[in-house]
N, C-alpha and C. Protein backbone atom coordinates (compact mmCIF):
# COMPACT_ATOMS: atom_id res chain seq x y z
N UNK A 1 0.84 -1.19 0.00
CA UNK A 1 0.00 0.00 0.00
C UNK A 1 0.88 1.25 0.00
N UNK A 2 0.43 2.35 -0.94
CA UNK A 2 1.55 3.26 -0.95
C UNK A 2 0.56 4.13 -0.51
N UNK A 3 0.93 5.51 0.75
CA UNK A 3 0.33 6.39 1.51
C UNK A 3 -0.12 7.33 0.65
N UNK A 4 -0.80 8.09 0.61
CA UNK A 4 -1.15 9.65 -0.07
C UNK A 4 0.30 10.25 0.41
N UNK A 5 0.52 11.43 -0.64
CA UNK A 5 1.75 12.01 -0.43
C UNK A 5 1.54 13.33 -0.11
N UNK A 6 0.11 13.61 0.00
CA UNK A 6 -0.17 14.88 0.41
C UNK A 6 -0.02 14.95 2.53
N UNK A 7 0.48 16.20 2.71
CA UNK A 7 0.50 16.44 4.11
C UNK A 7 -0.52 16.06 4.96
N UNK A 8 0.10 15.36 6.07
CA UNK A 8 -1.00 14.63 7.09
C UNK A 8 -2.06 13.66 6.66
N UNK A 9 -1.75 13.09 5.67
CA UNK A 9 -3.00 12.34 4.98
C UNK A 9 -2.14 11.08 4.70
N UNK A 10 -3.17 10.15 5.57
CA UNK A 10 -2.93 8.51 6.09
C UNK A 10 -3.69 7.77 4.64
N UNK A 11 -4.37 8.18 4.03
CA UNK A 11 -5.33 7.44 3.26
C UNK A 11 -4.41 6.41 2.22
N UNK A 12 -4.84 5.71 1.47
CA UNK A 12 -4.40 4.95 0.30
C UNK A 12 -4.29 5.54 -0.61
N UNK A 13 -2.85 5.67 -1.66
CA UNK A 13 -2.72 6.49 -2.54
C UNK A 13 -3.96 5.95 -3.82
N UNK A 14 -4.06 6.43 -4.62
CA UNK A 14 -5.25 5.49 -5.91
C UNK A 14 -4.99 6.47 -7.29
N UNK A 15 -4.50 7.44 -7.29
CA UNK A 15 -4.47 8.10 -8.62
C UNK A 15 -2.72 8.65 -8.81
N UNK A 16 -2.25 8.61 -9.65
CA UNK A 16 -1.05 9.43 -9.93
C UNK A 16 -1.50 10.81 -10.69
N UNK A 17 -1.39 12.28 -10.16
CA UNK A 17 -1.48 12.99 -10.58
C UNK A 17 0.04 13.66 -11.54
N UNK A 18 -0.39 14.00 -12.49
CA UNK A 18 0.69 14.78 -13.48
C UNK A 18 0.51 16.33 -13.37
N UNK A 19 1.36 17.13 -12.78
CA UNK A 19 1.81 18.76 -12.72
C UNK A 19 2.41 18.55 -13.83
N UNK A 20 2.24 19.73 -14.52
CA UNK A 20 2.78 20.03 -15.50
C UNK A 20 4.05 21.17 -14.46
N UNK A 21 4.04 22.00 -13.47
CA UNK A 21 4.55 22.81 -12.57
C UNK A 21 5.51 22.39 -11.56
N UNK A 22 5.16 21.16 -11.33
CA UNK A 22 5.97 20.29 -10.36
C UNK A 22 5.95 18.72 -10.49
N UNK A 23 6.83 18.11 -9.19
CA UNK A 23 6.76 16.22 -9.68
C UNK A 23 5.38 15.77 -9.57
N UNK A 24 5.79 14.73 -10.46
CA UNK A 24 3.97 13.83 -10.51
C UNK A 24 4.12 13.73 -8.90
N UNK A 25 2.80 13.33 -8.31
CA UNK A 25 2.14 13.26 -6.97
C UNK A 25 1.19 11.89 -7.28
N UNK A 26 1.62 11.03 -5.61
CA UNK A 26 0.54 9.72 -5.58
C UNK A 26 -0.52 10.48 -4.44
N UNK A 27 -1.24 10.31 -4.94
CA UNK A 27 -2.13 11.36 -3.93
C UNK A 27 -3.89 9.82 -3.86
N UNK A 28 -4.51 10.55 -2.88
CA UNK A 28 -5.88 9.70 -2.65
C UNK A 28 -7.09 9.85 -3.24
N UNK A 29 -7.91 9.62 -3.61
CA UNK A 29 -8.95 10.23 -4.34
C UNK A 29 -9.43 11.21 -3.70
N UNK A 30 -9.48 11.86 -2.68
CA UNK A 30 -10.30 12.98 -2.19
C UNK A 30 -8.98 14.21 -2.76
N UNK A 31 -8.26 13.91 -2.29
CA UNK A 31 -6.87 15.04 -2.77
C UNK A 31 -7.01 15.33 -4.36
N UNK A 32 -7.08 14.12 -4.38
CA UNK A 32 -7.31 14.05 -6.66
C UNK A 32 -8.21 14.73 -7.17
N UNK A 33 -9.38 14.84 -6.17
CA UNK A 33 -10.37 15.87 -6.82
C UNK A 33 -10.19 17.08 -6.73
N UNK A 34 -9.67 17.62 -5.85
CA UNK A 34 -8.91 19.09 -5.30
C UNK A 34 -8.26 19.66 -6.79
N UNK A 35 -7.08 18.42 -6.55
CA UNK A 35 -6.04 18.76 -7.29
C UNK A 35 -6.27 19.30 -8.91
N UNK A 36 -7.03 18.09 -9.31
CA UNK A 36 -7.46 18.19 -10.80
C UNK A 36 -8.29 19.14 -11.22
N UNK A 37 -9.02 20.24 -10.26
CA UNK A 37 -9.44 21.39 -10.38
C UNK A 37 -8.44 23.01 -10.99
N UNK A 38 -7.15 22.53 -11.04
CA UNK A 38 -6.04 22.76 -11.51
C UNK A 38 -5.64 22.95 -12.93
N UNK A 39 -5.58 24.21 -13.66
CA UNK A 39 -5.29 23.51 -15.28
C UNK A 39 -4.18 22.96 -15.45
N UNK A 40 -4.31 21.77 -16.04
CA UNK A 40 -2.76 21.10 -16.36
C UNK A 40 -2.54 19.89 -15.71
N UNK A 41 -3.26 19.71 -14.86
CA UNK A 41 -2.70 18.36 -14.17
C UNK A 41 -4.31 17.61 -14.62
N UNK A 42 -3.04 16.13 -14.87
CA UNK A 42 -4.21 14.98 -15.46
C UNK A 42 -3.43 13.85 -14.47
N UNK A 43 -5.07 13.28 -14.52
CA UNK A 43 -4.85 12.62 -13.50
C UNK A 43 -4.98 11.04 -14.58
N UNK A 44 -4.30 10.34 -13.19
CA UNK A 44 -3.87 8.22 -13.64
C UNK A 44 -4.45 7.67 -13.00
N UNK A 45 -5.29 6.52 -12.81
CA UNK A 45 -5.73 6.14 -11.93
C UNK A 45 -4.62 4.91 -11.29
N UNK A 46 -4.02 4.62 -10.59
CA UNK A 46 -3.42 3.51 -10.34
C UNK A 46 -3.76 2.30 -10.58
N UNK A 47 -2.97 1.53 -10.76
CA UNK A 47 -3.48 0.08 -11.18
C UNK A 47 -4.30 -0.90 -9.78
N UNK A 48 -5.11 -1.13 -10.35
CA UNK A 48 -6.29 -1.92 -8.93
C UNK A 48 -7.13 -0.68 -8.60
N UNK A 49 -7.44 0.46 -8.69
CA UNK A 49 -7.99 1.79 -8.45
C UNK A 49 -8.87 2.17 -9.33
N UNK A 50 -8.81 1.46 -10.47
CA UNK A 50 -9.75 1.78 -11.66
C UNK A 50 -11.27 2.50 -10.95
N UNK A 51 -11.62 1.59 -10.69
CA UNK A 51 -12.84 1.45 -9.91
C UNK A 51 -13.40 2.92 -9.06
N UNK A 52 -12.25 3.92 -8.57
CA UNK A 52 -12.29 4.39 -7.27
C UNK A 52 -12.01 5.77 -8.17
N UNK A 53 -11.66 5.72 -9.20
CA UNK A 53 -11.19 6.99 -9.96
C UNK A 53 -12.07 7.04 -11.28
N UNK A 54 -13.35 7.91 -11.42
CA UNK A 54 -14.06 8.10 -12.41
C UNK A 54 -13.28 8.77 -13.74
């Protein structure tokens, strides 16, 4: 299980986000929705995560 890489956040990572501004990020689906509100960053869903990432 790889952690969310966002601050203070225990959750299960599930999407790889792409910055075009900074390094890709394994982040959780609640962070992923934040994030991708962002122009430029596209989001991955991780493999086994399909499911969890619309």
């Amino acid at each position: 299980m790889t952690t969310c890489e966002e601050a203070d956040c225990e959750s299960e990572a599930a999407v790889e986000l792409h910055i075009p501004w900074d390094a890709n990020r394994l982040v959780c689906t609640a962070h992923a929705r934040v994030w991708v509100q962002k122009d430029g960053v596209v989001p991955e869903p991780l493999d086994g995560h399909e499911d969890e990432w619309p």
